[in-house]
Protein backbone atom coordinates (compact mmCIF):
# COMPACT_ATOMS: atom_id res chain seq x y z
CA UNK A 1 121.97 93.36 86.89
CA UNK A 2 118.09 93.57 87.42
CA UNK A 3 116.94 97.31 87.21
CA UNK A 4 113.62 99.22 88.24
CA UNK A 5 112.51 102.16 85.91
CA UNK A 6 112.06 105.55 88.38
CA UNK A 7 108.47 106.01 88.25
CA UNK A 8 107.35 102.46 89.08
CA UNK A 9 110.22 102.93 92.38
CA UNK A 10 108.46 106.61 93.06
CA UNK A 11 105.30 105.09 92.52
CA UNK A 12 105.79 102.12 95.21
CA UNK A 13 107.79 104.82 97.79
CA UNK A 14 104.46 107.06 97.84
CA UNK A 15 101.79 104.13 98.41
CA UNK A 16 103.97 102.64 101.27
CA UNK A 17 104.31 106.19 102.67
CA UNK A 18 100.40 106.47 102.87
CA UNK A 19 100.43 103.00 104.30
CA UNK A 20 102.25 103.75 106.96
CA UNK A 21 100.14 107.09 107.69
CA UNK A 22 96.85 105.22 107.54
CA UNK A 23 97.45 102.88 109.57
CA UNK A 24 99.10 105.22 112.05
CA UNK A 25 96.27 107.21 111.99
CA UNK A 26 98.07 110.58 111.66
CA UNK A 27 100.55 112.19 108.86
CA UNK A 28 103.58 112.45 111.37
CA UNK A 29 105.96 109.91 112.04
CA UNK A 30 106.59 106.39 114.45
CA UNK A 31 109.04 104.38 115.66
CA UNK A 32 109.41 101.05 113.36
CA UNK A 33 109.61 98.19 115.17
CA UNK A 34 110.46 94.15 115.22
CA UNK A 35 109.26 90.89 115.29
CA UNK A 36 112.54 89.10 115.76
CA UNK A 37 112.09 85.08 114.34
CA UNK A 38 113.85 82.19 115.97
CA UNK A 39 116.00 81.63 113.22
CA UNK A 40 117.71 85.49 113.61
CA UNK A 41 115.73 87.09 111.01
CA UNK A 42 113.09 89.55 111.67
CA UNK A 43 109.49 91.55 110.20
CA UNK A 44 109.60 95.17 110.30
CA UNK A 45 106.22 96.09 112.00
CA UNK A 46 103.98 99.13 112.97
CA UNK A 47 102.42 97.48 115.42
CA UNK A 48 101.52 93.62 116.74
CA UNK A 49 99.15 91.68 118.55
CA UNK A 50 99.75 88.06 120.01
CA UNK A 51 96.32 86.40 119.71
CA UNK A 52 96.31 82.70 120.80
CA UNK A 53 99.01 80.37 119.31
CA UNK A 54 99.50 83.59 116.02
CA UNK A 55 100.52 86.42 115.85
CA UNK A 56 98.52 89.43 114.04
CA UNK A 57 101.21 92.14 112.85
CA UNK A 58 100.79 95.74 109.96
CA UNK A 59 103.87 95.21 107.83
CA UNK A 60 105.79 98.30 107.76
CA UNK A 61 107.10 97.46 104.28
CA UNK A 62 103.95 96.08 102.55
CA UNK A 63 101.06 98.30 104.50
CA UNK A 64 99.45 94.75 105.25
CA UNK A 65 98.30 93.05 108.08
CA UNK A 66 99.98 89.54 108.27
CA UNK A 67 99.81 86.28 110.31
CA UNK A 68 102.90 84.19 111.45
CA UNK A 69 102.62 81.07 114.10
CA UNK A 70 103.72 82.84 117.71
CA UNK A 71 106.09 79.80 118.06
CA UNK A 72 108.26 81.46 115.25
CA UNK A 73 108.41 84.52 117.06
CA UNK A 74 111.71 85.21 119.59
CA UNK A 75 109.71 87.15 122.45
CA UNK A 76 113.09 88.07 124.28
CA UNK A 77 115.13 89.59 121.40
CA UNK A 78 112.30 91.26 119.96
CA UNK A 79 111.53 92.65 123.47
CA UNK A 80 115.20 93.59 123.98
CA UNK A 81 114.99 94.81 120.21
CA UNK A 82 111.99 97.10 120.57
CA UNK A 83 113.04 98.47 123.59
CA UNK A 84 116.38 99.81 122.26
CA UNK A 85 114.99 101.05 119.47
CA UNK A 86 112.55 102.95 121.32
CA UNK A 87 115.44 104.48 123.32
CA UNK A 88 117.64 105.40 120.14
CA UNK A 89 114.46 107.42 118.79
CA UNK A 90 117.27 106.87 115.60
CA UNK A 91 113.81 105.76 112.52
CA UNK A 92 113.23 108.66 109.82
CA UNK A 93 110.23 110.65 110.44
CA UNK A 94 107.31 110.10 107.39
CA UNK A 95 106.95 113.36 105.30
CA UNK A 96 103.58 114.85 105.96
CA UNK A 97 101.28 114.78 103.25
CA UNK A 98 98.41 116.22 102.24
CA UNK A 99 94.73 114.64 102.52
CA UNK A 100 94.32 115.01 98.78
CA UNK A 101 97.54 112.74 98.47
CA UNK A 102 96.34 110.58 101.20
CA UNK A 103 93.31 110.17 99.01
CA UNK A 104 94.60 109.73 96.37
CA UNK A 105 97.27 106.93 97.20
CA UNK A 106 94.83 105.15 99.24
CA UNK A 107 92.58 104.82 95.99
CA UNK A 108 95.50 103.45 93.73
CA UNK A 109 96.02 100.91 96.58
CA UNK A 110 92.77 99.55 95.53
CA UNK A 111 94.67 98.06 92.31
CA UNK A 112 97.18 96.38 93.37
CA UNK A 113 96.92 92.60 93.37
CA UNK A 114 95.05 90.68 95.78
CA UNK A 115 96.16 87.54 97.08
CA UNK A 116 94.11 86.85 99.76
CA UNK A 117 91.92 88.73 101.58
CA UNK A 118 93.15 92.07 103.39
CA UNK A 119 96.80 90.58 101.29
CA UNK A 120 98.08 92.74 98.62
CA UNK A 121 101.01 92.83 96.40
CA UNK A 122 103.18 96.47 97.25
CA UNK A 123 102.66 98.76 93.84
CA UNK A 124 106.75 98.80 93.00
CA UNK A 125 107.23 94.96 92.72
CA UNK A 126 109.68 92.73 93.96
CA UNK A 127 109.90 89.00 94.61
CA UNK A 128 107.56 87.48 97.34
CA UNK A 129 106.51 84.32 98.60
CA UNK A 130 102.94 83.39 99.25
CA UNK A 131 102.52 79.84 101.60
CA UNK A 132 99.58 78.96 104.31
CA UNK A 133 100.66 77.51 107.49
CA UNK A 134 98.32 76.50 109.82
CA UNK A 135 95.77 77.31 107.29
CA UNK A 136 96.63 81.19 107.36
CA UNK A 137 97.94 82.62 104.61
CA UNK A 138 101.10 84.36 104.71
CA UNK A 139 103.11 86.21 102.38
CA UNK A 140 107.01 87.10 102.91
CA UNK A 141 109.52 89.60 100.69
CA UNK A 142 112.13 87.84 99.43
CA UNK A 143 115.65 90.11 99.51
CA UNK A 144 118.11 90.81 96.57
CA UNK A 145 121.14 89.03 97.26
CA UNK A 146 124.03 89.43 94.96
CA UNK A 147 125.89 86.57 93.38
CA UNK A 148 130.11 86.40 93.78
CA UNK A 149 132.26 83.78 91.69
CA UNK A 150 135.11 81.90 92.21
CA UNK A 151 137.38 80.59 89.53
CA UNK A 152 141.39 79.71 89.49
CA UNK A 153 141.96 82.57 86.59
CA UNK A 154 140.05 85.01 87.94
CA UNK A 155 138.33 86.45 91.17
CA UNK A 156 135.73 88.47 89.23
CA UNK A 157 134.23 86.44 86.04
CA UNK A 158 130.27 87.26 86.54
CA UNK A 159 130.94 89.04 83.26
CA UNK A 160 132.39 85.75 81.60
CA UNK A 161 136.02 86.05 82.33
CA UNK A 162 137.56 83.26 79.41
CA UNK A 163 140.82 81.23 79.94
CA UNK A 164 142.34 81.54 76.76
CA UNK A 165 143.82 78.03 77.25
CA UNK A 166 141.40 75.99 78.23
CA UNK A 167 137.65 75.95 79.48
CA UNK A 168 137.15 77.70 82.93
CA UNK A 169 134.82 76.18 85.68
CA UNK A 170 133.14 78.92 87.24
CA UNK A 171 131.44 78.44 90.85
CA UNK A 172 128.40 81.04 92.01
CA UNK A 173 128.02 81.30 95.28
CA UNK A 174 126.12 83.13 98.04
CA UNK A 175 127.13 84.32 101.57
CA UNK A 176 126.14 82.94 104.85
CA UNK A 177 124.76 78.73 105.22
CA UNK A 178 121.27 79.71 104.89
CA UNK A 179 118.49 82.27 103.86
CA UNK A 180 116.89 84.74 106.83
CA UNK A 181 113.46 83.56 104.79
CA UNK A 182 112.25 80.63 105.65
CA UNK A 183 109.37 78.98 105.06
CA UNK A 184 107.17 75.60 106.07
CA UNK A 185 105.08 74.92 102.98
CA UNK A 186 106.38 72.54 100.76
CA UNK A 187 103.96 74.15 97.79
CA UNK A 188 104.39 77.73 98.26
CA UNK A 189 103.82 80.18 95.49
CA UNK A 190 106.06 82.47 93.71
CA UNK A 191 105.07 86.13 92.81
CA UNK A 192 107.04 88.42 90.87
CA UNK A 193 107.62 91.33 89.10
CA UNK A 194 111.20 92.55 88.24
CA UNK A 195 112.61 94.70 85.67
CA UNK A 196 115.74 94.33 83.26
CA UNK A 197 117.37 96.79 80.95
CA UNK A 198 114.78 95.07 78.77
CA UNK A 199 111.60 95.62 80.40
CA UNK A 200 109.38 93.00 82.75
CA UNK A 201 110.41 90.10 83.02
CA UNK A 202 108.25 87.42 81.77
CA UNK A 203 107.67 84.54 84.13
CA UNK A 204 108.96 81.93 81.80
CA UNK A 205 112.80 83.07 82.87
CA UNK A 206 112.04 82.79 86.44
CA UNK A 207 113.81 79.34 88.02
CA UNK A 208 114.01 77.97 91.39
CA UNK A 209 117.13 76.47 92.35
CA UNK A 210 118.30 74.38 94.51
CA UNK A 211 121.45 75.23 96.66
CA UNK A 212 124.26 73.15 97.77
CA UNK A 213 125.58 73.45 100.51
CA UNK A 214 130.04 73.52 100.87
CA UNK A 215 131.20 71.97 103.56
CA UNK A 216 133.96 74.03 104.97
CA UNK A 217 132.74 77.41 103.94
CA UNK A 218 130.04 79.34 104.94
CA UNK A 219 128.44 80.03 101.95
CA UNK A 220 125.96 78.08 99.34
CA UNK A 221 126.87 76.85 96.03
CA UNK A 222 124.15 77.88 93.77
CA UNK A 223 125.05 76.83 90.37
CA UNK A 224 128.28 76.56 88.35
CA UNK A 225 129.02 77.80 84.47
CA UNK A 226 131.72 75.92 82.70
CA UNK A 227 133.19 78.53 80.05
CA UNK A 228 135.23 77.83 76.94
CA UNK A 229 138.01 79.44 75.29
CA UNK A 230 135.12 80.49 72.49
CA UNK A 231 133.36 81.69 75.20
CA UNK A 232 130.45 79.18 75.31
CA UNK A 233 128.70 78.31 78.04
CA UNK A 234 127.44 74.78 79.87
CA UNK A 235 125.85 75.85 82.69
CA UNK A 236 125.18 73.33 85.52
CA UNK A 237 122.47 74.39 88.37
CA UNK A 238 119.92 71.96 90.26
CA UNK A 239 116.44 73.51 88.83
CA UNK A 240 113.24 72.72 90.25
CA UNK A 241 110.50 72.59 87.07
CA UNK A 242 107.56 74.74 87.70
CA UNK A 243 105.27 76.67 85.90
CA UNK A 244 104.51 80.05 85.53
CA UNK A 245 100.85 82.31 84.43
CA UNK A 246 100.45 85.99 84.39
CA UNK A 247 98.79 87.02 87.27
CA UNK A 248 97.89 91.02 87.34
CA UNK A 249 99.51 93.57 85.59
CA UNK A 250 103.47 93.25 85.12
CA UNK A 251 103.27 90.68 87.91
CA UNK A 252 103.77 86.52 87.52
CA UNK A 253 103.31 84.16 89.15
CA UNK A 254 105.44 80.86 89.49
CA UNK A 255 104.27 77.93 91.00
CA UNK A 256 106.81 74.27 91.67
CA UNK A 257 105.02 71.12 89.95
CA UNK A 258 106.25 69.08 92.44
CA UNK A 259 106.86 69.94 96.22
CA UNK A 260 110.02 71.54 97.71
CA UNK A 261 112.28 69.32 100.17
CA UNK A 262 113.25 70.54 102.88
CA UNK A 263 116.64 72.90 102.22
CA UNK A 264 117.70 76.15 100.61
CA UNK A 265 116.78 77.67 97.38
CA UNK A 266 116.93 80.87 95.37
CA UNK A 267 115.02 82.33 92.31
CA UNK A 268 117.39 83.35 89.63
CA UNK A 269 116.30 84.66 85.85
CA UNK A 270 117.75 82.83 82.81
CA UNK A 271 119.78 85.36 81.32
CA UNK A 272 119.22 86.33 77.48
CA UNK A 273 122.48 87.64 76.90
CA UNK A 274 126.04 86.66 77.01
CA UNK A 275 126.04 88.15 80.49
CA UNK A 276 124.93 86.63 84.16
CA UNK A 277 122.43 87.82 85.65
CA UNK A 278 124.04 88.79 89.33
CA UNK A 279 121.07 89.04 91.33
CA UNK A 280 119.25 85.91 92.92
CA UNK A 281 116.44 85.91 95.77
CA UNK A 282 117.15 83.37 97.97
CA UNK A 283 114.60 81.26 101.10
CA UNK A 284 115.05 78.18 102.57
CA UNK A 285 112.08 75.68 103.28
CA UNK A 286 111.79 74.21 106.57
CA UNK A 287 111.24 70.39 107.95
């Protein structure tokens, strides 16, 4: 199970606070609202401006402004969306905070990685996706999603369950036929920065993995571990080779050698104990 230590978490919380206050231009609170994509998933946005054939939005998660093609964008529901939301009145008001703190936050902002221009990597980490379409860069957070297993001896063996008869074939799995994240660059590139009980962890653990997709079920087959009575493992997953540099600070970056078909994928870490690592990040790459 991936873990974050408290004061990087505390750390991340208070810049995207000020974020949000900057760029509302007052320490008091707003509504959140959403650009809902054609393919059902959304961006949480302060606000949004449709300029030609893109779409100029502040990310309400990242304290960035961020491009997207307007042909991504599904004007009704997020219409529909927005307008319920502003009726509900039901988002968390932003603690006030002081101009010191305002100050102060703003300043440690200027740290954090740049990956293109007015594009910065959030101060608590995370897993995110960096592609150009259209020539405009774009960068998208990639959720936590949580393995689950199936096996005929057990309905719980992410923590190696062993048939003490004979070798167990173990099936990992994820929800739902495809990721809300999608993207349409073949050569996108990975940035992360993710703690274990271990500390960061270094890029050289990060795959990319193809999924499969079972007929029959919605969900997506992302790898399978055959398990012996010893308890050995021969684990069988489709991995796409890349390579992987520090980038700034605690944060790496992992780029494919070759380009992503069209499908879906998820970025697991190569566990370095006799336990599975249960969280993946999955996105799926459009034609």
């Amino acid at each position: 199970m991936m873990t974050r230590t408290i004061s990087r978490v505390a750390k991340g919380l208070a810049v995207l606070t000020v974020l949000w206050l900057l760029a509302c231009g007052v320490a008091g609170a707003q509504t959140a609202q959403r650009l809902i994509l054609s393919d059902g998933s959304y961006q949480s946005v302060n606000e949004f401006h449709k300029e030609g054939d893109r779409v100029r939005y502040l990310s309400s998660e990242r304290g960035e402004w961020e491009e997207l093609p307007a042909s991504l964008v599904d004007w009704k529901a997020t219409d529909e969306w927005n307008s319920t939301a502003m009726r509900r009145g039901d988002e968390e008001e932003l603690k006030q905070v002081t101009a010191e703190e305002v100050a102060a936050r703003k300043e440690a902002m200027k740290n954090t990685p740049l990956v293109a221009p007015d594009m910065r990597l959030p101060a608590e980490g995370g897993v995110f996706l960096f592609e150009e379409v259209d020539g405009k860069p774009a960068l998208h957070k990639v959720p936590t999603q949580h393995l689950s297993a199936e096996s005929k001896t057990s309905s719980n063996v992410l923590r190696h369950a062993v048939n003490p008869f004979a070798s167990v074939l173990v099936t990992l799995e994820l929800k739902g036929r495809e990721a809300r994240v999608r993207i349409h660059s073949t050569r996108p590139v990975l940035y992360v920065d993710i703690d274990d009980e271990t500390g960061t962890v270094p890029g050289e653990r990060y795959r990319i993995v193809r999924l499969a997709a079972d007929k029959g079920r919605d969900l997506r087959v992302v790898g399978r571990d055959k398990v012996s009575m010893k308890g050995n493992e021969q684990a069988s997953y489709q991995v796409v080779k890349t390579r992987a540099e520090k980038f700034s600070g605690e944060w790496w970056k992992v780029v494919p050698v070759e380009p992503l078909a069209p499908g879906e994928y998820a970025v697991v870490i190569e566990s370095n104990s006799q336990e599975t690592n249960e969280d993946v990040w999955d996105f799926g790459v459009e034609r």
